[in-house]
Protein backbone atom coordinates (compact mmCIF):
# COMPACT_ATOMS: atom_id res chain seq x y z
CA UNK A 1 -162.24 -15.90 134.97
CA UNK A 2 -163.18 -11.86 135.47
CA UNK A 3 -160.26 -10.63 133.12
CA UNK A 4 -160.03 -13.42 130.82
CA UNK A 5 -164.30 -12.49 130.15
CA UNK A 6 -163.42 -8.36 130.53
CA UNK A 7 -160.77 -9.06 127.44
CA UNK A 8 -163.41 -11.17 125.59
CA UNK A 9 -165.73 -9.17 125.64
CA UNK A 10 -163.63 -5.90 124.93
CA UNK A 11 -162.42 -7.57 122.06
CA UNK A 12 -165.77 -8.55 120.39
CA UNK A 13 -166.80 -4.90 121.31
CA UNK A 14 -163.88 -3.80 118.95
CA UNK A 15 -164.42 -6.41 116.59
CA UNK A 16 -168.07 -6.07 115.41
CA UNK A 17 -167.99 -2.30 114.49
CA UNK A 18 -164.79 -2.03 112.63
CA UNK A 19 -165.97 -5.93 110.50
CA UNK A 20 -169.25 -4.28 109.79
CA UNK A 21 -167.56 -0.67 108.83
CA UNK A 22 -165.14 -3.19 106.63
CA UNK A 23 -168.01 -4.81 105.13
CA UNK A 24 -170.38 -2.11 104.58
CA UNK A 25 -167.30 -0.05 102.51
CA UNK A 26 -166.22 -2.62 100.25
CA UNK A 27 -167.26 -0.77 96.65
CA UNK A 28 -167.55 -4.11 94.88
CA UNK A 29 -170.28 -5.29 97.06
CA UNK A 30 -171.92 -1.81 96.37
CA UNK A 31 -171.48 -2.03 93.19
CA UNK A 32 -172.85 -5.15 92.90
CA UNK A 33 -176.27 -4.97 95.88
CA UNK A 34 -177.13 -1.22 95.26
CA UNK A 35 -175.92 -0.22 91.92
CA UNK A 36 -177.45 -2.88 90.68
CA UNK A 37 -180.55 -2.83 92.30
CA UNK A 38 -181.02 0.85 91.31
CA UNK A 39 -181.14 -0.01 87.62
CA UNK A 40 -183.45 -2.81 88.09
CA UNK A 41 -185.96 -0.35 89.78
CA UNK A 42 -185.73 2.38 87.86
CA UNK A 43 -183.76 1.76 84.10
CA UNK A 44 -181.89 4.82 82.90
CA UNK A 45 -184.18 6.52 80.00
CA UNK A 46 -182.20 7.10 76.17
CA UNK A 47 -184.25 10.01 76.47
CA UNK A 48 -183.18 11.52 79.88
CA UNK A 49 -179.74 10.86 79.08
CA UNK A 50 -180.09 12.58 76.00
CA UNK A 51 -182.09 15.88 77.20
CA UNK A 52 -179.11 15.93 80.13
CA UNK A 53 -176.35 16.21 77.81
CA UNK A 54 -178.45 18.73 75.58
CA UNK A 55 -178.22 20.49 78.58
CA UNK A 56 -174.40 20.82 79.72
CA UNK A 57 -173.83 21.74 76.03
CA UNK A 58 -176.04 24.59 76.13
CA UNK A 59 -174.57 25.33 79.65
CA UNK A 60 -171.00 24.98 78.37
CA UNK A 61 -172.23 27.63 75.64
CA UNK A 62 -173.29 29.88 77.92
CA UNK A 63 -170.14 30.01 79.91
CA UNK A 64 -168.20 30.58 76.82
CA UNK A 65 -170.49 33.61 76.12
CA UNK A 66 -170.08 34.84 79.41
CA UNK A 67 -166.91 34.76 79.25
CA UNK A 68 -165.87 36.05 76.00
CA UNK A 69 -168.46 39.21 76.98
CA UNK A 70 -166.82 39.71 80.03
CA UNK A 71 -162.82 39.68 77.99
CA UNK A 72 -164.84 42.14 75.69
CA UNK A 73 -165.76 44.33 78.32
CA UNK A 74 -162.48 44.12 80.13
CA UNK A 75 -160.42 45.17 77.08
CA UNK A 76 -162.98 47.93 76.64
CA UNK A 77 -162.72 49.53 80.00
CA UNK A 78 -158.88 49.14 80.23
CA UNK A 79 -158.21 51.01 76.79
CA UNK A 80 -160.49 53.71 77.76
């Protein structure tokens, strides 16, 4: 009876960890539980959404700028 328990018992010890890790990383059940419950909390704001894309443009701007100031200055200094 020792090994057949020893092999039981090894076997639920494997089992249980890698069915929960299955379980807990299926994305449709997070997508479903969490995601879900995130929006019901707290809605996204029109607002918010809006102010956050206001701001990548002007960041996406300022980029540009840096860039094209830093070509200007580049072909400055190498014609010199």
């Amino acid at each position: 009876m020792g090994v057949k328990l020893e092999v039981f018992r090894m076997t639920l010890y494997l089992t249980f960890p890698v069915a929960m890790f299955w379980i807990a990383n299926q994305a449709e059940w997070f997508e479903d539980a969490v995601i879900q419950r995130k929006r019901e909390l707290w809605p996204p704001e029109e607002d918010q959404r809006q102010r956050l894309e206001e701001f990548k443009e002007r960041l996406r701007k300022q980029r540009e700028e840096k860039l094209l100031r830093d070509a200007q200055q580049s072909s400055k200094s190498s014609s010199a």
